[in-house]
N, C-alpha and C. Protein backbone atom coordinates (compact mmCIF):
# COMPACT_ATOMS: atom_id res chain seq x y z
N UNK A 1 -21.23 -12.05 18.07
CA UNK A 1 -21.36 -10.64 17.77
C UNK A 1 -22.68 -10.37 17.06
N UNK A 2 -23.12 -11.71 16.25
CA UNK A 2 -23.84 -10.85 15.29
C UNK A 2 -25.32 -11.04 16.75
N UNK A 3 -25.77 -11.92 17.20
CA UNK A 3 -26.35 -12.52 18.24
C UNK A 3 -26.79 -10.83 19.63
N UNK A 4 -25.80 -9.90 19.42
CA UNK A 4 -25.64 -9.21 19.97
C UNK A 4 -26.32 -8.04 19.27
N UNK A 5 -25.76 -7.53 17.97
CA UNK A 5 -26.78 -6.16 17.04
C UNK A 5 -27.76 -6.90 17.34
N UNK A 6 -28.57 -8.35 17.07
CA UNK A 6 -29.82 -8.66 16.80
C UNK A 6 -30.38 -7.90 18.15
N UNK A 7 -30.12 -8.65 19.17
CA UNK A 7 -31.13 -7.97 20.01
C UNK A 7 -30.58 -6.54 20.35
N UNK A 8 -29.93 -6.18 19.86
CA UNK A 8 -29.97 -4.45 20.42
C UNK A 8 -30.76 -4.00 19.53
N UNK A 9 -31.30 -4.57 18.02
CA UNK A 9 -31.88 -3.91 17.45
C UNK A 9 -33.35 -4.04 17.93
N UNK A 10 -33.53 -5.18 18.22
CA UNK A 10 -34.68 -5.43 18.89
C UNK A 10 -35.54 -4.96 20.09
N UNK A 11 -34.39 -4.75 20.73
CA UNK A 11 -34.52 -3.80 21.95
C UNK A 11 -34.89 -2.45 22.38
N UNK A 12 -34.07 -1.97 20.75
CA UNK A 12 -34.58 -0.68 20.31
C UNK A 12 -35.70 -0.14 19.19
N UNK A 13 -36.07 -1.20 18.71
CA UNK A 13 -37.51 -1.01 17.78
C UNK A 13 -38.82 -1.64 18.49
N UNK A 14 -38.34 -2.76 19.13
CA UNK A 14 -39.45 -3.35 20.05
C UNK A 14 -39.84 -4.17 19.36
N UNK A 15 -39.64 -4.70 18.13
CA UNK A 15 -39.93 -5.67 17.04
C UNK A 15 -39.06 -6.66 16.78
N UNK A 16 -39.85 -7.88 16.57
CA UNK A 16 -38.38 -9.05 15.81
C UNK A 16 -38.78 -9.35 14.27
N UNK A 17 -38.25 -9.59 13.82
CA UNK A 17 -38.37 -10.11 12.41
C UNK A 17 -40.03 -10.38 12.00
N UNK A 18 -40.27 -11.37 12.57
CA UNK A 18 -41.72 -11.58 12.28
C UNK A 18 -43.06 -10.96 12.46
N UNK A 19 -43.30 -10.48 13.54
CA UNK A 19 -44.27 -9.40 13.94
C UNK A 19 -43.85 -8.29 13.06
N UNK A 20 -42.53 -8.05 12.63
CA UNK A 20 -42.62 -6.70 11.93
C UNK A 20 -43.43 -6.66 10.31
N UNK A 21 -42.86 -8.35 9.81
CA UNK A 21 -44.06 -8.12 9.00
C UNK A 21 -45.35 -8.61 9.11
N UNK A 22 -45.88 -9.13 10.43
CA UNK A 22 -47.18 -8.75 10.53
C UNK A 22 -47.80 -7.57 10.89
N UNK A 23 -46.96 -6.86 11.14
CA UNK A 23 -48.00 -5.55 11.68
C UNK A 23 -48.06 -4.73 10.42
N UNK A 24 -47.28 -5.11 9.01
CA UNK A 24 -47.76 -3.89 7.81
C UNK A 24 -49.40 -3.72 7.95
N UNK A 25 -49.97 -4.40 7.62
CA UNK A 25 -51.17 -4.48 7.21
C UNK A 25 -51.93 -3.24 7.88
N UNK A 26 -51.47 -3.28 9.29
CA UNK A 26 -52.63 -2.36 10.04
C UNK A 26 -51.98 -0.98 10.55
N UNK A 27 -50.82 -0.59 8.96
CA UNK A 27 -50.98 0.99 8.53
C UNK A 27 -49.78 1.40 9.66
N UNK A 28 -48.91 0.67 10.84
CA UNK A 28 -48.28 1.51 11.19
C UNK A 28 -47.14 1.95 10.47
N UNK A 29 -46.75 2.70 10.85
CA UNK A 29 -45.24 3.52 9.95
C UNK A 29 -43.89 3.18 10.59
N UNK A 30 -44.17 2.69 11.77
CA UNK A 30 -43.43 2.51 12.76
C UNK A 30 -42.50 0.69 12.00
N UNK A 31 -43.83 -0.18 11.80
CA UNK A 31 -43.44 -1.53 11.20
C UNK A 31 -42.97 -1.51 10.28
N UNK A 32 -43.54 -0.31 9.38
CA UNK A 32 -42.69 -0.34 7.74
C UNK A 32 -41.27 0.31 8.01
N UNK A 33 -41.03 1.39 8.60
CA UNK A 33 -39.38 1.49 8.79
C UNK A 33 -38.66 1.12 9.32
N UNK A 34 -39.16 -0.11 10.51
CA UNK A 34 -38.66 -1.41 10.91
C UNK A 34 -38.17 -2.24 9.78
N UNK A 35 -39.33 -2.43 9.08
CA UNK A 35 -39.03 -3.25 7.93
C UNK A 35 -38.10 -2.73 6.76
N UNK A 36 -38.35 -2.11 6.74
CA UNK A 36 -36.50 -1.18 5.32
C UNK A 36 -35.41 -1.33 6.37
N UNK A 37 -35.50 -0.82 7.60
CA UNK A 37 -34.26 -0.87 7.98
C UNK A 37 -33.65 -2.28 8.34
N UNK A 38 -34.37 -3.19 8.63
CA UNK A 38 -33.68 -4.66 8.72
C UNK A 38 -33.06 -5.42 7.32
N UNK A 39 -34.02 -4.58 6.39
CA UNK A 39 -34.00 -5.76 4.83
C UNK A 39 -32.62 -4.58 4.34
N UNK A 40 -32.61 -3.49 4.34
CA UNK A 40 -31.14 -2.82 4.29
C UNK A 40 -29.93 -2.81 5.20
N UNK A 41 -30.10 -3.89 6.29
CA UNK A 41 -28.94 -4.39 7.23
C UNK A 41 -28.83 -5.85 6.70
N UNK A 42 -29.64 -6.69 5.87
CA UNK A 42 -29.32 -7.80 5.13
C UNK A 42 -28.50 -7.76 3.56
N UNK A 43 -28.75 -6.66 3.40
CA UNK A 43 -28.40 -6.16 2.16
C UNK A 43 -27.09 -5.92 2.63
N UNK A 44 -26.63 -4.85 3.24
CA UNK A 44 -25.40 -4.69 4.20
C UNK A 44 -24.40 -5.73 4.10
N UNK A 45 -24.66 -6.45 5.42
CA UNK A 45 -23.91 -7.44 5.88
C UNK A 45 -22.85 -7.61 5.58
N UNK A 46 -23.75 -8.86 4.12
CA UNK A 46 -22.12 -9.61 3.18
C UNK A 46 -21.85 -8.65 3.10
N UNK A 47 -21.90 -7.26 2.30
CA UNK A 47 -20.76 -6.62 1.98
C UNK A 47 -19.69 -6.31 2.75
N UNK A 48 -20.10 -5.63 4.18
CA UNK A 48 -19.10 -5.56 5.30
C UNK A 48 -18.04 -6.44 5.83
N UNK A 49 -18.99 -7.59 5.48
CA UNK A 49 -18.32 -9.05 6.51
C UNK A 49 -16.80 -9.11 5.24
N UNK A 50 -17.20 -8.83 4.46
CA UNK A 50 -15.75 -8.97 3.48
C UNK A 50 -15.18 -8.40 3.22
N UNK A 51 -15.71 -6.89 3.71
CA UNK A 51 -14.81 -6.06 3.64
C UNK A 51 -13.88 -5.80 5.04
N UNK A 52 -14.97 -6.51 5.90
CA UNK A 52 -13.71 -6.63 7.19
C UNK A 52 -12.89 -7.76 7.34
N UNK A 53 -13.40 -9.17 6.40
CA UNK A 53 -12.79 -10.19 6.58
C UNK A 53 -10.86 -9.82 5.75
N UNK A 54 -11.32 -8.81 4.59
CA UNK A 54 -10.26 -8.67 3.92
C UNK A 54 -9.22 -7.34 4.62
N UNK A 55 -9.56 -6.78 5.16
CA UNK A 55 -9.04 -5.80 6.07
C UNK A 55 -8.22 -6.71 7.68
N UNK A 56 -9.15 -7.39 8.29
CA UNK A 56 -7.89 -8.32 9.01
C UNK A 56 -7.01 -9.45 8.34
N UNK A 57 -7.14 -9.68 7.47
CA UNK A 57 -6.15 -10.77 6.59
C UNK A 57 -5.38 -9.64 5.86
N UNK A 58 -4.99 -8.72 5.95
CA UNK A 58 -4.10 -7.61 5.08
C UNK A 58 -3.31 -6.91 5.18
């Protein structure tokens, strides 16, 4: 599953992890809200994953 958001996200920004932070440097806006929105889907995650892990065990 998770194998699956990755590349849809990818698919839909056109960026993977790494190029996104190489391209800060050269000012697009496009890489930097690439970049918040991935580091606030890491931030995410755990919280979800336990809140769904505790929701099917319940």
């Amino acid at each position: 599953m998770r194998s699956l958001f990755l590349g849809f996200g990818r698919g839909l920004a056109g960026l993977c992890p790494g190029p996104s932070v190489a391209i800060l440097p050269f000012g697009g806006w496009n890489g930097l809200l690439f970049l918040i929105a991935m580091l606030a889907g890491m931030v995410a995650a755990p919280v979800l994953r336990v809140r769904i892990d505790r929701l099917a065990a319940g």
